[in-house]
PDB file of N, CA and C in Angstrom:
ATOM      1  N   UNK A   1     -88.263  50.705   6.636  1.00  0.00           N
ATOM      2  CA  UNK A   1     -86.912  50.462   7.111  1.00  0.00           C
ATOM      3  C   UNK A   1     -86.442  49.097   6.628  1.00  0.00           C
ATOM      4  N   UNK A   2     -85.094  48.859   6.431  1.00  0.00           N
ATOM      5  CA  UNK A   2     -84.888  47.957   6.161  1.00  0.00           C
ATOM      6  C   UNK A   2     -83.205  47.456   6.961  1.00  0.00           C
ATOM      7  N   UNK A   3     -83.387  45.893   7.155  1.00  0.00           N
ATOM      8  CA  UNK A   3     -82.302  45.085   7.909  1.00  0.00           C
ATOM      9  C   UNK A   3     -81.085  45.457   7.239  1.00  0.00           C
ATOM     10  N   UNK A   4     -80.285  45.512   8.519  1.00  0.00           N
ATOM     11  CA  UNK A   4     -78.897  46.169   7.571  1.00  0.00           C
ATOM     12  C   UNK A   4     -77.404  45.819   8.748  1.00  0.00           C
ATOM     13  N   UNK A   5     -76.968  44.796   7.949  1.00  0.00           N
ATOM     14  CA  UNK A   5     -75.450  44.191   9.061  1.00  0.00           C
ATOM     15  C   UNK A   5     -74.166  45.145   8.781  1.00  0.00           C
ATOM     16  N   UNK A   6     -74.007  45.908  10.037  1.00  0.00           N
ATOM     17  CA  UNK A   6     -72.857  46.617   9.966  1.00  0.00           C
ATOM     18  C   UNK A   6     -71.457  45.827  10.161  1.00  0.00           C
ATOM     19  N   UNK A   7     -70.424  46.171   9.103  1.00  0.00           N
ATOM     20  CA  UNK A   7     -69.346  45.207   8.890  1.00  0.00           C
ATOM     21  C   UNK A   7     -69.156  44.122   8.567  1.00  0.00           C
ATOM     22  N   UNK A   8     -70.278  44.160   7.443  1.00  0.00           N
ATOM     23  CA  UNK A   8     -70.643  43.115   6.994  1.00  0.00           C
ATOM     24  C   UNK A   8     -69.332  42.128   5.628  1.00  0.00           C
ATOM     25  N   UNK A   9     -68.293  42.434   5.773  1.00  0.00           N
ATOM     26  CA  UNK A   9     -66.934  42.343   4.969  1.00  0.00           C
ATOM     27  C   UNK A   9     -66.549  41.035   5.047  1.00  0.00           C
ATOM     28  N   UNK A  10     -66.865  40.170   5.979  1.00  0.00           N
ATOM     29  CA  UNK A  10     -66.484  38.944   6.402  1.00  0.00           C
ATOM     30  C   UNK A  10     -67.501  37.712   6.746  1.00  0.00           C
ATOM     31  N   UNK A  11     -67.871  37.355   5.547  1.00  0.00           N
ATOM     32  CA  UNK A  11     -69.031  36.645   5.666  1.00  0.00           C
ATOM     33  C   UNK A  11     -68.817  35.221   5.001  1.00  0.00           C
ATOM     34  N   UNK A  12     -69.656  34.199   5.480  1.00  0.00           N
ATOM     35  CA  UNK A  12     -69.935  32.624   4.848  1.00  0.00           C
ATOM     36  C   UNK A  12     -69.991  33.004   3.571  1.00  0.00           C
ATOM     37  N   UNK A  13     -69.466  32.183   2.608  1.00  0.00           N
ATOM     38  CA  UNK A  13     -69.999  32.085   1.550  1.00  0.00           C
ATOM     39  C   UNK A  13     -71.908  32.099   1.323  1.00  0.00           C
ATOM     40  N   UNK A  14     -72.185  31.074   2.184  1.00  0.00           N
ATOM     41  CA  UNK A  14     -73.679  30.470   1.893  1.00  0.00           C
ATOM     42  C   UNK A  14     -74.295  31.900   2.763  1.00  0.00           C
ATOM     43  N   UNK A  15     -73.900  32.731   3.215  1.00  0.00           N
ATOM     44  CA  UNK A  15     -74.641  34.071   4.170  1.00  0.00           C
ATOM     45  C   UNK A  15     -74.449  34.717   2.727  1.00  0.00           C
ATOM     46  N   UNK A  16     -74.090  34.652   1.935  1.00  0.00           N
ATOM     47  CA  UNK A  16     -74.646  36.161   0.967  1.00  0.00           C
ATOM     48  C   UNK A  16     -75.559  35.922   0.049  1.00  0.00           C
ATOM     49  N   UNK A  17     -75.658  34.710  -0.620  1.00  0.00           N
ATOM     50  CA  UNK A  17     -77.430  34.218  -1.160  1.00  0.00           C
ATOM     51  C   UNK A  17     -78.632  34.888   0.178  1.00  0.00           C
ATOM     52  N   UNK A  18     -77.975  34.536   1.277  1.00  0.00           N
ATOM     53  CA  UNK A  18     -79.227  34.486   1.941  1.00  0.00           C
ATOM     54  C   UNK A  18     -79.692  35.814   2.781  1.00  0.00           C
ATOM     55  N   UNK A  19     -78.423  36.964   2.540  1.00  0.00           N
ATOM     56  CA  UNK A  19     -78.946  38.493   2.587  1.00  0.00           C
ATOM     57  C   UNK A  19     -79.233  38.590   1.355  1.00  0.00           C
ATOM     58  N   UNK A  20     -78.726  38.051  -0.049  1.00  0.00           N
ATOM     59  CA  UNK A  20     -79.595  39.093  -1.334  1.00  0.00           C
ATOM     60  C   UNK A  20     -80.935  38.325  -0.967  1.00  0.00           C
ATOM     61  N   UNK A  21     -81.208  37.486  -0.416  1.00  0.00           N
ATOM     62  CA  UNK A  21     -83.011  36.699  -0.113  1.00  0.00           C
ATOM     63  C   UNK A  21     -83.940  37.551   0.740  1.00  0.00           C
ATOM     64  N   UNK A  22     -83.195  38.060   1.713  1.00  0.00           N
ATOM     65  CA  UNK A  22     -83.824  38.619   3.078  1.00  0.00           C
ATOM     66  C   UNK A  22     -83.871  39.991   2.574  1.00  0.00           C
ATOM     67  N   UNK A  23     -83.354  40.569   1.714  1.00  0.00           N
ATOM     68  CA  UNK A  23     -83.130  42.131   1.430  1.00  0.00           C
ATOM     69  C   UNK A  23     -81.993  43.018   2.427  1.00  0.00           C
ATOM     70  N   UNK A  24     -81.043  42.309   3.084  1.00  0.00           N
ATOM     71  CA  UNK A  24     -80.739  42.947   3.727  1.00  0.00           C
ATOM     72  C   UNK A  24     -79.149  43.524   2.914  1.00  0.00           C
ATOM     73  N   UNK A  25     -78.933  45.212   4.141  1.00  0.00           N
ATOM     74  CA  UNK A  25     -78.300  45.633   3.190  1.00  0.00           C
ATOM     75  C   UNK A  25     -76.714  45.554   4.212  1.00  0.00           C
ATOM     76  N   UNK A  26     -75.817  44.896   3.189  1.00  0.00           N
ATOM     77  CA  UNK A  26     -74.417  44.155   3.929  1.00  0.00           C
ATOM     78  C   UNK A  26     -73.518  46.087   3.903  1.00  0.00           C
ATOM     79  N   UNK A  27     -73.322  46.852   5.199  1.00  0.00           N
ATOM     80  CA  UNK A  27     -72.690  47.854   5.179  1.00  0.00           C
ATOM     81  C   UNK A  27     -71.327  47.244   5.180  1.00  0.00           C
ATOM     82  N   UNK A  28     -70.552  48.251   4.736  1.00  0.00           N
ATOM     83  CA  UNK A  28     -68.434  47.849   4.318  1.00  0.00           C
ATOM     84  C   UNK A  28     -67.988  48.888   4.514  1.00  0.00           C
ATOM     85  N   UNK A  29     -66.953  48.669   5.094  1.00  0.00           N
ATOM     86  CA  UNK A  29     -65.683  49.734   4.851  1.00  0.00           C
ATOM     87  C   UNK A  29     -64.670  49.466   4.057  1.00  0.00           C
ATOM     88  N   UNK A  30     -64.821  49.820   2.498  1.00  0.00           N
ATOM     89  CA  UNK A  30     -63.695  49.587   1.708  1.00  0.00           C
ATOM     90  C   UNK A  30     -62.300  49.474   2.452  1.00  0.00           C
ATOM     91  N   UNK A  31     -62.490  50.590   3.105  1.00  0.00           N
ATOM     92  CA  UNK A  31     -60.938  50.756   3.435  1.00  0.00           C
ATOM     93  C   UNK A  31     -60.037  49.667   4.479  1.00  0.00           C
ATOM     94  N   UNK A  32     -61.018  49.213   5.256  1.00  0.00           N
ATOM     95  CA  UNK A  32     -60.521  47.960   5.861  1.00  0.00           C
ATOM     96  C   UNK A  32     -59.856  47.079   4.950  1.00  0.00           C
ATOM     97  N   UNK A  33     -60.591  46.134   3.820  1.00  0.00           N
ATOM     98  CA  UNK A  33     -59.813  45.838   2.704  1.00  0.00           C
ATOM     99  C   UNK A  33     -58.537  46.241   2.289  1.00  0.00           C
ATOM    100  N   UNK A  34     -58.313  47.487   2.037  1.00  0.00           N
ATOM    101  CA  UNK A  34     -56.499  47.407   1.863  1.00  0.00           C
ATOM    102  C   UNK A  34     -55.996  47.639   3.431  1.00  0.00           C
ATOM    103  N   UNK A  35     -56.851  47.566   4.277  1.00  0.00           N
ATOM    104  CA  UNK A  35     -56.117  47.593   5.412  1.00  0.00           C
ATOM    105  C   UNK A  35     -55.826  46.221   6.322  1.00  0.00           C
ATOM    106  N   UNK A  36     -56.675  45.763   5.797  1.00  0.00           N
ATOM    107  CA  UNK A  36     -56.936  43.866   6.389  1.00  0.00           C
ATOM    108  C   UNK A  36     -55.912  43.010   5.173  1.00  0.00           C
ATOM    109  N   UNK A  37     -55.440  43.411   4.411  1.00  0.00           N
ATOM    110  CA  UNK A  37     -55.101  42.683   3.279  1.00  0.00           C
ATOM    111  C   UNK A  37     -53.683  41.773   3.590  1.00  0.00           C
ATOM    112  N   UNK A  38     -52.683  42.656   4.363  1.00  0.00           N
ATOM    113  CA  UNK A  38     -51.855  42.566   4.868  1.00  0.00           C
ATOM    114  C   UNK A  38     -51.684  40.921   5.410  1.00  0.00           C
ATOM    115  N   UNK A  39     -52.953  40.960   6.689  1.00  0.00           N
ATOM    116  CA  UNK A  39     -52.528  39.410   7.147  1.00  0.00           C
ATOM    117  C   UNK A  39     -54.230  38.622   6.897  1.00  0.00           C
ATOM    118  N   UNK A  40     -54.761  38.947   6.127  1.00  0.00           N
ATOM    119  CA  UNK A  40     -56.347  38.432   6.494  1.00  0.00           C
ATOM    120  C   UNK A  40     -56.337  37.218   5.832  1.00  0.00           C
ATOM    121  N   UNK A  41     -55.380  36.651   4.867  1.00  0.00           N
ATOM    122  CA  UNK A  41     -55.454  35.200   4.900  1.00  0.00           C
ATOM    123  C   UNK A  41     -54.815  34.661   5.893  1.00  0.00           C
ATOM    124  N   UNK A  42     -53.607  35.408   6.398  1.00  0.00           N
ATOM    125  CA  UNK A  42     -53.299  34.313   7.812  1.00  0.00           C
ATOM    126  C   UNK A  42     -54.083  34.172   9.217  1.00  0.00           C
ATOM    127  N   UNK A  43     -54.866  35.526   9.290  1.00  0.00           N
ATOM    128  CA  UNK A  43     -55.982  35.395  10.341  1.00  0.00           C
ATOM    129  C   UNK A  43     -57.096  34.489  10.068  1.00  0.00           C
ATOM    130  N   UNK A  44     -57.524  34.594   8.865  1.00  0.00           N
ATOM    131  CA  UNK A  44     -59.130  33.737   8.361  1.00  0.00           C
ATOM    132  C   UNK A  44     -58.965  32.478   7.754  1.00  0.00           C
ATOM    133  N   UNK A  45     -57.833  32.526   7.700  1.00  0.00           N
ATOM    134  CA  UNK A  45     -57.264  31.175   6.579  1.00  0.00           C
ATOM    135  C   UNK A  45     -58.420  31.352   5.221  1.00  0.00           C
ATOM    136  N   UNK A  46     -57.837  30.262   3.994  1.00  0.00           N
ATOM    137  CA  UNK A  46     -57.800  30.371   2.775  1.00  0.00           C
ATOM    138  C   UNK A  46     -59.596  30.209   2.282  1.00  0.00           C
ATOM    139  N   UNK A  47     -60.169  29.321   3.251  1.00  0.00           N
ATOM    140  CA  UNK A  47     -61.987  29.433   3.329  1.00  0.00           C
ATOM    141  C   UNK A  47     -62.288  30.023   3.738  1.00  0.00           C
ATOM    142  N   UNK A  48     -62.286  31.110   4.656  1.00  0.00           N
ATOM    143  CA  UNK A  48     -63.077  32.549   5.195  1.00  0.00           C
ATOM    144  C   UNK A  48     -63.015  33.363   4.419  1.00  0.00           C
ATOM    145  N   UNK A  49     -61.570  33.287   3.692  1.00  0.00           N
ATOM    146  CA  UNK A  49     -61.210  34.628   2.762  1.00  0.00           C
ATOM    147  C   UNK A  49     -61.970  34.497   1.562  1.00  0.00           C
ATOM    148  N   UNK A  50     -62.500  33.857   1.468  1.00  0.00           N
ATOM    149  CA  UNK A  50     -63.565  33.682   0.090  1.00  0.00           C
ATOM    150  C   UNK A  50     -64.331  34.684   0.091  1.00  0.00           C
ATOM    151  N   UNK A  51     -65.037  34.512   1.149  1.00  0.00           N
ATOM    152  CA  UNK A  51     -65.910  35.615   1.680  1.00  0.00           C
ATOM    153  C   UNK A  51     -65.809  37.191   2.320  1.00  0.00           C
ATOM    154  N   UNK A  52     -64.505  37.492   2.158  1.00  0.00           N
ATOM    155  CA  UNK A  52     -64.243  38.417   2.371  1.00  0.00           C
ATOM    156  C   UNK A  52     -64.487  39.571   1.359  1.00  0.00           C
ATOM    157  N   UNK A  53     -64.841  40.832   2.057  1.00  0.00           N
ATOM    158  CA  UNK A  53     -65.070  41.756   1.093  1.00  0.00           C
ATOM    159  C   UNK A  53     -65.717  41.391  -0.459  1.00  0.00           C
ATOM    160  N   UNK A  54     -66.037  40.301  -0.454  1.00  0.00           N
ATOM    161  CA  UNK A  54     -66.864  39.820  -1.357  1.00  0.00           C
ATOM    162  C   UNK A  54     -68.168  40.924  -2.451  1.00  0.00           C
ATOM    163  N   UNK A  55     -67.606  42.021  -2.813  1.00  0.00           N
ATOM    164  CA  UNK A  55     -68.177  43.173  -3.241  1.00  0.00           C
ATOM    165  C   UNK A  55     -68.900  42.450  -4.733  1.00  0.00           C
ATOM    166  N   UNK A  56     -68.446  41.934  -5.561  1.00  0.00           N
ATOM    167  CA  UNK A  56     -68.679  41.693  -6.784  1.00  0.00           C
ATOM    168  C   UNK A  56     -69.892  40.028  -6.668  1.00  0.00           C
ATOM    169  N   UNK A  57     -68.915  39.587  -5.498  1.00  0.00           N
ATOM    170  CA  UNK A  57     -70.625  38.393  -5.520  1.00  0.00           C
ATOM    171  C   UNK A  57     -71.529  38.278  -4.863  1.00  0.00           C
ATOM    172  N   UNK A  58     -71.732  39.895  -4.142  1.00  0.00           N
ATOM    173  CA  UNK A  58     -72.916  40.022  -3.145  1.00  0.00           C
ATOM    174  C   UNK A  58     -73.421  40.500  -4.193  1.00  0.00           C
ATOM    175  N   UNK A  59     -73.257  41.467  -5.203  1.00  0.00           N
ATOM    176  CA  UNK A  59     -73.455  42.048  -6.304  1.00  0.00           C
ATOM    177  C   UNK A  59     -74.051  40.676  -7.551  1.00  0.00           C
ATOM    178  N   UNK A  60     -73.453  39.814  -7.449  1.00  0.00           N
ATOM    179  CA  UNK A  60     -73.697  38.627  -8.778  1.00  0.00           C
ATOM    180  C   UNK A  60     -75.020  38.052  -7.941  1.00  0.00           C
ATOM    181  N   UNK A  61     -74.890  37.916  -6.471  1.00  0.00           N
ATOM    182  CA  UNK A  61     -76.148  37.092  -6.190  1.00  0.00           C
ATOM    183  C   UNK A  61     -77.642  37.854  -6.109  1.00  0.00           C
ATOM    184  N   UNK A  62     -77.633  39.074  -6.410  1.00  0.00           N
ATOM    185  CA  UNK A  62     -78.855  40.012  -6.029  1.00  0.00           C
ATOM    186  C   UNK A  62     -78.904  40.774  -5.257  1.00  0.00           C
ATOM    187  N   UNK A  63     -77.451  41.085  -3.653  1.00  0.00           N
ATOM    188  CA  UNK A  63     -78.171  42.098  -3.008  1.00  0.00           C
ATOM    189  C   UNK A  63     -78.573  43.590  -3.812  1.00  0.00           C
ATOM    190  N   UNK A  64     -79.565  43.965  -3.272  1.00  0.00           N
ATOM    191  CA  UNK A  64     -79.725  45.408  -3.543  1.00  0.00           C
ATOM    192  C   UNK A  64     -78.710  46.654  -3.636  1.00  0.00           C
ATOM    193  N   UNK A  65     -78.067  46.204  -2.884  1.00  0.00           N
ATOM    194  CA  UNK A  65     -77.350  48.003  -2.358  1.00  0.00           C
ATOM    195  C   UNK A  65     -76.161  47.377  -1.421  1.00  0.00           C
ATOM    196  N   UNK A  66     -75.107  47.993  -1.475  1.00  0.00           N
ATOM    197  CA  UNK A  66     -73.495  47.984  -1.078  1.00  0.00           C
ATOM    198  C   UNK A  66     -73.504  49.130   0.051  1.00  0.00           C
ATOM    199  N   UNK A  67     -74.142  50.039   1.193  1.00  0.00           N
ATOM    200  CA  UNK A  67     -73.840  50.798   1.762  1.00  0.00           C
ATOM    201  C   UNK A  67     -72.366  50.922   2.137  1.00  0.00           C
ATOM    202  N   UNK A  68     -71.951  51.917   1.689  1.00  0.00           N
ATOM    203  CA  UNK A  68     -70.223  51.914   2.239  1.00  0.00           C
ATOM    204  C   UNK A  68     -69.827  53.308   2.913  1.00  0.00           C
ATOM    205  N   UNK A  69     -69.140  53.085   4.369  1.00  0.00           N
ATOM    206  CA  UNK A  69     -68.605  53.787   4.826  1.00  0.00           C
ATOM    207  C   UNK A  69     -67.462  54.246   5.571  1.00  0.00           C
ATOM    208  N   UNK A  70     -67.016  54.784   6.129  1.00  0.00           N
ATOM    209  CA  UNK A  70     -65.884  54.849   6.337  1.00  0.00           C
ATOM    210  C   UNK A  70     -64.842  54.457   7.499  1.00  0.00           C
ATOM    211  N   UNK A  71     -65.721  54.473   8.819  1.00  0.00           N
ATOM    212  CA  UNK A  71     -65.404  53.559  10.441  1.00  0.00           C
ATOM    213  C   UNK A  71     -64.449  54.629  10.555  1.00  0.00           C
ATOM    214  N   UNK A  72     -64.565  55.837  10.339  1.00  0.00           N
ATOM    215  CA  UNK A  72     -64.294  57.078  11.246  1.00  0.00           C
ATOM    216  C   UNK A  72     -64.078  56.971  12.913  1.00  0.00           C
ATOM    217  N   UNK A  73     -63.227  56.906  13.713  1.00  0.00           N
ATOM    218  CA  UNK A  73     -62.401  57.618  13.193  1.00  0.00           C
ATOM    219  C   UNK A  73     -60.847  56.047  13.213  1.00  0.00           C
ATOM    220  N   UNK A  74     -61.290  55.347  12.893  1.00  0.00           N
ATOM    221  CA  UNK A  74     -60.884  53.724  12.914  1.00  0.00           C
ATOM    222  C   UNK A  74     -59.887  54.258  11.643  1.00  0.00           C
ATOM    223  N   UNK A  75     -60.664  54.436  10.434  1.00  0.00           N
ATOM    224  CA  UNK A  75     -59.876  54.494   9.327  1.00  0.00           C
ATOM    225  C   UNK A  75     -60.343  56.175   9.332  1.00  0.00           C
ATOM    226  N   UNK A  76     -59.683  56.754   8.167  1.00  0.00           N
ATOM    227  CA  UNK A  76     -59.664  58.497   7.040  1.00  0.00           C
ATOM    228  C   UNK A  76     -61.090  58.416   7.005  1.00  0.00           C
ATOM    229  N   UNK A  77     -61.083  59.847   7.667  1.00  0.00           N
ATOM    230  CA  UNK A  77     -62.450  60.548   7.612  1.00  0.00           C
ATOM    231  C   UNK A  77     -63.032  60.690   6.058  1.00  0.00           C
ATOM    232  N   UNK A  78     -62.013  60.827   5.032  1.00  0.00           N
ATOM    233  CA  UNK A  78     -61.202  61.340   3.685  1.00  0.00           C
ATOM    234  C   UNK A  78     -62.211  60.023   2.614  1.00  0.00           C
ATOM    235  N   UNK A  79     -63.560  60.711   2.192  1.00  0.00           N
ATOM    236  CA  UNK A  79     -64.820  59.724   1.426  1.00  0.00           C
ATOM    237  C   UNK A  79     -63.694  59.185   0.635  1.00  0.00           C
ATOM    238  N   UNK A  80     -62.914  59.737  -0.305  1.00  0.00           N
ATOM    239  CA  UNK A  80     -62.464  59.573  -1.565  1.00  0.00           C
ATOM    240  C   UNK A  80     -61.046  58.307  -0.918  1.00  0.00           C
ATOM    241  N   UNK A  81     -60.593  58.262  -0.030  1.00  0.00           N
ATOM    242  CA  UNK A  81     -59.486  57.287   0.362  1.00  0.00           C
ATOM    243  C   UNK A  81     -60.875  55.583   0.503  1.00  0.00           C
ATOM    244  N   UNK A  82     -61.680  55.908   0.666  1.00  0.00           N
ATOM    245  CA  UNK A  82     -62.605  54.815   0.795  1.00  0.00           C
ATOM    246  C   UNK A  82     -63.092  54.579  -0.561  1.00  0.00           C
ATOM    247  N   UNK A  83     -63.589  55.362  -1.340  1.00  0.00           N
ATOM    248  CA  UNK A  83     -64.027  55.257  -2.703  1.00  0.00           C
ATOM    249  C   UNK A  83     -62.377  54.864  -3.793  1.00  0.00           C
ATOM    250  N   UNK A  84     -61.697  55.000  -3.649  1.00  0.00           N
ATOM    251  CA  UNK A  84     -60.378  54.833  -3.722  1.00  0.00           C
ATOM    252  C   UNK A  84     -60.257  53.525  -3.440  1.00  0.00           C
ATOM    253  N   UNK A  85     -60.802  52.302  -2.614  1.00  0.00           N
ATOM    254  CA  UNK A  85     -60.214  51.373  -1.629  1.00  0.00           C
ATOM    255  C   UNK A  85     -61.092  50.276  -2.786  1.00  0.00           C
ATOM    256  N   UNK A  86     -62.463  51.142  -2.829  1.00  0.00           N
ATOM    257  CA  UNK A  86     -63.768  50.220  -3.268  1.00  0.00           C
ATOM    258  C   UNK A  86     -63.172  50.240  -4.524  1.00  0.00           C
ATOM    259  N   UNK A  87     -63.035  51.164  -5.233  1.00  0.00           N
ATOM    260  CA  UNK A  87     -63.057  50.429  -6.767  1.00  0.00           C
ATOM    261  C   UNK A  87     -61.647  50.025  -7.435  1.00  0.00           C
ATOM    262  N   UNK A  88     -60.395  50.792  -6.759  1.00  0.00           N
ATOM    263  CA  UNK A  88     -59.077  49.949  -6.929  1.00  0.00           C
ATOM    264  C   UNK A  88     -58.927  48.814  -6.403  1.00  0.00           C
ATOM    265  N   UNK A  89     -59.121  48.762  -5.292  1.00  0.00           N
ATOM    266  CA  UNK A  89     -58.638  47.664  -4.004  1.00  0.00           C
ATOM    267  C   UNK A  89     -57.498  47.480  -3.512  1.00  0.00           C
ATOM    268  N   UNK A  90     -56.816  49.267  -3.730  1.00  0.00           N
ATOM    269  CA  UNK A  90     -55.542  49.309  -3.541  1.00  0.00           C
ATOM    270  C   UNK A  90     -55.797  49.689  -2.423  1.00  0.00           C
ATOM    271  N   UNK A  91     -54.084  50.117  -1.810  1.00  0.00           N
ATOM    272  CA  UNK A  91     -53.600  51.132  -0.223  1.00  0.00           C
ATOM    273  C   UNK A  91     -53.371  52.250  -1.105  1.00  0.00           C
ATOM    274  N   UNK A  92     -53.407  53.203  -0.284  1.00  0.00           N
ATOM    275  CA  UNK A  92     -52.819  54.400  -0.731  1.00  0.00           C
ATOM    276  C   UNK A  92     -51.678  55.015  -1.523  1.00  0.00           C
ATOM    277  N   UNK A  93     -50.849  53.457  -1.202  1.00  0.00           N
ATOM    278  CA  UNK A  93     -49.596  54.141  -1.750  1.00  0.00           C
ATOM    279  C   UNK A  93     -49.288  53.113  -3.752  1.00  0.00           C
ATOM    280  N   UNK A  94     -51.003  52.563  -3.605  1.00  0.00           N
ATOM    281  CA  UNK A  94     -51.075  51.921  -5.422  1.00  0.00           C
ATOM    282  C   UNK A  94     -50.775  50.398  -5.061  1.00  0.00           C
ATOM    283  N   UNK A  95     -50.597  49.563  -3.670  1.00  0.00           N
ATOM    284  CA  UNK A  95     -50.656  48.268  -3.500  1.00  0.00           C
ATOM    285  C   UNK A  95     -51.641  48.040  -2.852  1.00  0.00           C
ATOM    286  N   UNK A  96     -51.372  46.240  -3.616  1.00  0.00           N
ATOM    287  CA  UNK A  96     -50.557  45.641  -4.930  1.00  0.00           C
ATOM    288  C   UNK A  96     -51.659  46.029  -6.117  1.00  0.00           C
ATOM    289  N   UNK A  97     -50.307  45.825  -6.766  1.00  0.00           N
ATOM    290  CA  UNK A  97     -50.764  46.154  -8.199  1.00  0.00           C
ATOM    291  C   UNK A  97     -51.675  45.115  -8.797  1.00  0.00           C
ATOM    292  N   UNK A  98     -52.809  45.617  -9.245  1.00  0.00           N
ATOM    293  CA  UNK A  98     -53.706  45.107  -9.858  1.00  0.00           C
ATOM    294  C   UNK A  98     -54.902  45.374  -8.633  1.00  0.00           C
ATOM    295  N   UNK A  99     -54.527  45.041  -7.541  1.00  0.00           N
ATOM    296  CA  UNK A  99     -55.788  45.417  -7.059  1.00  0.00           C
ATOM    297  C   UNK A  99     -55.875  44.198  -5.848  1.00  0.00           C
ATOM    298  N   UNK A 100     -56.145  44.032  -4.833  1.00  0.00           N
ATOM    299  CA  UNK A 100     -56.263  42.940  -3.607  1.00  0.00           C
ATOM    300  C   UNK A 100     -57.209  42.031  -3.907  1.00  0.00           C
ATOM    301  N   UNK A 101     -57.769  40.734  -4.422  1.00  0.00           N
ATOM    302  CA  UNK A 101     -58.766  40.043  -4.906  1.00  0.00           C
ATOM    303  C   UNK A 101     -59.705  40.884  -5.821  1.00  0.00           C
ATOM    304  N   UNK A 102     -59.074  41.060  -7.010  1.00  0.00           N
ATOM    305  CA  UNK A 102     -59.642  42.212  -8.123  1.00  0.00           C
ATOM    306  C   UNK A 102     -61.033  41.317  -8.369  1.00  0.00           C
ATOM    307  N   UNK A 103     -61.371  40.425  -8.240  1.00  0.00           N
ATOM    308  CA  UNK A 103     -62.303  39.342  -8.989  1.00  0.00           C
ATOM    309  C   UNK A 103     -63.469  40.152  -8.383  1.00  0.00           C
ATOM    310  N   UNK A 104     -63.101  40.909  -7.275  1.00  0.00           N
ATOM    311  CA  UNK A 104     -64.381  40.899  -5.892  1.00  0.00           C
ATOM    312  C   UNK A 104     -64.682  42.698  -6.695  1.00  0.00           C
ATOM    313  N   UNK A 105     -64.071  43.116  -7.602  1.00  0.00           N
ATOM    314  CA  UNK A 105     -64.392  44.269  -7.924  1.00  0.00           C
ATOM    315  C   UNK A 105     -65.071  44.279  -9.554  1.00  0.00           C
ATOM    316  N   UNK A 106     -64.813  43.749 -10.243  1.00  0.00           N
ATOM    317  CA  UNK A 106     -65.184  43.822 -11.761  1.00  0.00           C
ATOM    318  C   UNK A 106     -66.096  44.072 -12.379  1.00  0.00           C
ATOM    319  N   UNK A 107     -67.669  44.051 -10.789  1.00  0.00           N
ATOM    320  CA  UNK A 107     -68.578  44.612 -11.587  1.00  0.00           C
ATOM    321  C   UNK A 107     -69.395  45.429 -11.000  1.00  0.00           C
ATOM    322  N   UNK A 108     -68.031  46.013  -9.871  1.00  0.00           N
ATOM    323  CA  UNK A 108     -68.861  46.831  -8.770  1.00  0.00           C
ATOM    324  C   UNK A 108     -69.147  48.560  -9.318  1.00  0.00           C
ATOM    325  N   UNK A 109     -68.634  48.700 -10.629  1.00  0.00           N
ATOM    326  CA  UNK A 109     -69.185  50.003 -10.598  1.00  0.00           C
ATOM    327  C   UNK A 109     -70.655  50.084 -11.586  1.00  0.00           C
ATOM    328  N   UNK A 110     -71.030  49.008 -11.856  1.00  0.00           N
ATOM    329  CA  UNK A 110     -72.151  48.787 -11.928  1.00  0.00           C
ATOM    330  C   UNK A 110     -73.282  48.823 -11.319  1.00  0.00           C
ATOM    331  N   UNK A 111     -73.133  48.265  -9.852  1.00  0.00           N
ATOM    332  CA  UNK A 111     -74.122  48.242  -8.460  1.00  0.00           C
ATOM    333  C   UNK A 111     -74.139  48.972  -7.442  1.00  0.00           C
ATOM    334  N   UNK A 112     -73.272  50.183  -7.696  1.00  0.00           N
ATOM    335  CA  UNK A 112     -72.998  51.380  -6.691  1.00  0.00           C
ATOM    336  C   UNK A 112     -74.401  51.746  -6.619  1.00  0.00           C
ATOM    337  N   UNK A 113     -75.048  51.789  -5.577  1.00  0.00           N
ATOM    338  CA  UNK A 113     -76.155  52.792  -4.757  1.00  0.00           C
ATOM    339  C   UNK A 113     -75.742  53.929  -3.947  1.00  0.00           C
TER     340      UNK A 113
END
């Protein structure tokens, strides 16, 4: 078995060296991301949000594995509106364009488990 932080989307910078260290596996709900996007720099301000949804540098620092799911019935039961969330980083309706902190995606279809 292995350690595993559910909602793990909102984290220290210095906390994701130290789950890819521990092996632990950071679970996400893509879909929160275009759903948090809205006000999550005015809730976390401009240093929390670093760490947010941070998909691509939990990925650059070594964790293992991205578990992603969906927080049924919170967000769409609907896998593909979540798989949709993870690798665009859009909403549903294609915002914003380019993608919500695209930086945090660029090399996530690389590290999909």
């Amino acid at each position: 078995m292995r350690w595993r932080i559910e909602h793990a989307q909102i984290v220290h910078l210095d906390d994701i060296a130290r789950i890819a260290h521990l092996g632990i596996l950071p679970s996400m709900q893509p879909s929160h991301a275009t759903s948090d996007m809205r006000y999550a720099e005015a809730r976390l301000g401009p240093e929390r949000l670093r760490g947010a949804y941070a998909w691509n540098s939990m990925l650059a620092a070594g964790v293992a594995a991205l578990p992603m799911g969906s927080d049924f019935p919170v967000e769409s039961a609907n896998p593909f509106w979540g798989m949709y969330a993870a690798i665009a980083r859009q909403d549903p309706d294609g915002q914003p364009d380019g993608g919500w902190r695209p930086w945090e995606v660029s090399s996530f279809g690389d590290g999909v488990k």
